[in-house]
C-alpha atoms as a PDB file:
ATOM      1  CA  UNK A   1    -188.799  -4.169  86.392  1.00  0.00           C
ATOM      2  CA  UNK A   2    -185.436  -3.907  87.584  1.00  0.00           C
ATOM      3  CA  UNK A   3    -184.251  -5.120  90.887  1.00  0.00           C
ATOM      4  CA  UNK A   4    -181.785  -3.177  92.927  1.00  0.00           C
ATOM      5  CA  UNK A   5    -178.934  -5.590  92.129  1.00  0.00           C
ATOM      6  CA  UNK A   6    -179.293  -5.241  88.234  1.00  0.00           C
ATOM      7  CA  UNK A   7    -178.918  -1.638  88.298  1.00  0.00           C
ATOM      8  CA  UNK A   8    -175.609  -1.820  89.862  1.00  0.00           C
ATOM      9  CA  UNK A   9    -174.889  -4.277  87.124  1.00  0.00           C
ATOM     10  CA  UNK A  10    -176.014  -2.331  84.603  1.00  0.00           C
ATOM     11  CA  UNK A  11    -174.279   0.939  86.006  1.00  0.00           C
ATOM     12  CA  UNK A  12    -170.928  -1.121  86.376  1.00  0.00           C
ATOM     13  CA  UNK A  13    -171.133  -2.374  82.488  1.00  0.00           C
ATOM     14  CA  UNK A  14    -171.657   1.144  81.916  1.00  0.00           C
ATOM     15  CA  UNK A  15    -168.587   2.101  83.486  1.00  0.00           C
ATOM     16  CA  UNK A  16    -166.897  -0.273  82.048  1.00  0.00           C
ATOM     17  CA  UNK A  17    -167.950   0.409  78.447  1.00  0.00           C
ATOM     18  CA  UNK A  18    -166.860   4.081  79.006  1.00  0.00           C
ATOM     19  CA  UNK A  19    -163.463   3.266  79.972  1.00  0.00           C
ATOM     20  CA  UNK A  20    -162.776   0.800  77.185  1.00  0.00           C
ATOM     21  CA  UNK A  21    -164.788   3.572  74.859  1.00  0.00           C
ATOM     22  CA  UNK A  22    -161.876   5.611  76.209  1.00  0.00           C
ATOM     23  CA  UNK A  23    -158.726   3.761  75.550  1.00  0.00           C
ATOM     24  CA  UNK A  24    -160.406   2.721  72.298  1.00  0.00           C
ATOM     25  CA  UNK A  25    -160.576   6.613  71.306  1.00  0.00           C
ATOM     26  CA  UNK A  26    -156.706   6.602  72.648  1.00  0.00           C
ATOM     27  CA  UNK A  27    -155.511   4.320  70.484  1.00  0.00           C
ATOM     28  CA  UNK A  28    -157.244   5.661  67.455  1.00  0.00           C
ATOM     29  CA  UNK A  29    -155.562   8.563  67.834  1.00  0.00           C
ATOM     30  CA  UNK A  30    -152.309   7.048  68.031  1.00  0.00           C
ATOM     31  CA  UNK A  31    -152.679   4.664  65.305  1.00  0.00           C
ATOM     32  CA  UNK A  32    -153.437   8.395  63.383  1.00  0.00           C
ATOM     33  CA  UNK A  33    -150.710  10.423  64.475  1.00  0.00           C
ATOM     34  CA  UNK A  34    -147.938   7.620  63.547  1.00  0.00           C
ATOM     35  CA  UNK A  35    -149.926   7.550  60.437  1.00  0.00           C
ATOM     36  CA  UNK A  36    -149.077  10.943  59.812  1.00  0.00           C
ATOM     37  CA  UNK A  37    -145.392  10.893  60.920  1.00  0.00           C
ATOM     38  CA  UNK A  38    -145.324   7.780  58.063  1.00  0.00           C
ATOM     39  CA  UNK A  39    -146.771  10.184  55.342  1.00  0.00           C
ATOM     40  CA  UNK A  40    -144.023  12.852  55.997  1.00  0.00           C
ATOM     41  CA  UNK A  41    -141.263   9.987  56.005  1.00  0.00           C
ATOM     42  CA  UNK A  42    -142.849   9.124  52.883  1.00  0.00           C
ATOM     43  CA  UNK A  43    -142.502  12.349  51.598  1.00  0.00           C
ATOM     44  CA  UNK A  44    -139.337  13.283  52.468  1.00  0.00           C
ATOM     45  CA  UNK A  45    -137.946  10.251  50.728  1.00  0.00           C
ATOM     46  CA  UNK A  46    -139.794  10.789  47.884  1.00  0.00           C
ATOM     47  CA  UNK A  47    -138.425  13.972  47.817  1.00  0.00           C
ATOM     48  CA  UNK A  48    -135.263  12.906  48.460  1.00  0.00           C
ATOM     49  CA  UNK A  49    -135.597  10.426  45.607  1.00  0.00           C
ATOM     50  CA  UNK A  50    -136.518  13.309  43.139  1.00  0.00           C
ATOM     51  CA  UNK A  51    -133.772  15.165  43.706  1.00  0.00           C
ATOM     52  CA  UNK A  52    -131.513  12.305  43.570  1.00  0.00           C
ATOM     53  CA  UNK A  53    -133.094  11.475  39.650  1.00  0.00           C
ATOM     54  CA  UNK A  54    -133.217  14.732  38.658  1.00  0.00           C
ATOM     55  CA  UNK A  55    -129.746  15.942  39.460  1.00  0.00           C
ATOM     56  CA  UNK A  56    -126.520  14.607  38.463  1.00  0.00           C
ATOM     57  CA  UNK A  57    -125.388  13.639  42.346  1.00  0.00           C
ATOM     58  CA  UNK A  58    -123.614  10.769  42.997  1.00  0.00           C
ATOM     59  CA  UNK A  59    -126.233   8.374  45.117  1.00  0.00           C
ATOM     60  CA  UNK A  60    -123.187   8.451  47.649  1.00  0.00           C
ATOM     61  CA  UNK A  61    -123.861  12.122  48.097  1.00  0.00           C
ATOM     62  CA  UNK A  62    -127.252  11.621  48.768  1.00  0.00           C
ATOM     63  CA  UNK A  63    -126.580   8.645  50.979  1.00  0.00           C
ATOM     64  CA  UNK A  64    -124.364  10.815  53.066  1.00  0.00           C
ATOM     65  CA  UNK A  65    -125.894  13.664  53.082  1.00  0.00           C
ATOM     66  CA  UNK A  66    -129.499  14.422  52.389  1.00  0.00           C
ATOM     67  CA  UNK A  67    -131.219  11.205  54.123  1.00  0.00           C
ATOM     68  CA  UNK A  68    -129.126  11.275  57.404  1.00  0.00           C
ATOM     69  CA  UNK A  69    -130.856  14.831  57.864  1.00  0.00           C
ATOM     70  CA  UNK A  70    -134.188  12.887  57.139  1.00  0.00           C
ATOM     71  CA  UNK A  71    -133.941   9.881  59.708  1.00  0.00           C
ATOM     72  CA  UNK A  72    -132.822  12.558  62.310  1.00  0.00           C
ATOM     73  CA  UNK A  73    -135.940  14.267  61.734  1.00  0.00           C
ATOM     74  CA  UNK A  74    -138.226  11.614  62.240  1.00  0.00           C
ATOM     75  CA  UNK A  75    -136.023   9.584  65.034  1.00  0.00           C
ATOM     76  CA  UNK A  76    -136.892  12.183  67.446  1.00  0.00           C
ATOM     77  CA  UNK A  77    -140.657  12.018  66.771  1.00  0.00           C
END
């Protein structure tokens, strides 16, 4: 049988589960969405990279202009 005092225990453990159930759910999702933003850096570069081997620009172009557009994108993310 429980006693008054371990209920309140048991409701406070409660609470406290929740809240670090919470932050735990917070930081999944944030650990997800940079995941993403990684994947479409990824893919930008690789896409920069194809167009750079299958085109007869200088890598200087490239350099100067094709990833400065990509690292702008994702800077402000």
């Amino acid at each position: 049988m429980h006693t008054e005092g371990s209920v309140g225990h048991l409701l406070c453990r409660i609470a406290i589960l929740t809240t670090e159930n919470k932050t735990l759910k917070q930081q999944l999702q944030t650990v997800l969405d940079k995941g993403h933003h990684d994947n479409e850096l990824i893919e930008a570069l690789l896409v920069c990279f194809f167009v750079f081997a299958h085109s007869h620009l200088d890598f200087r172009v490239v350099q100067l202009t094709l990833l400065p557009l990509i690292i702008f994108r994702f800077v402000e993310i």
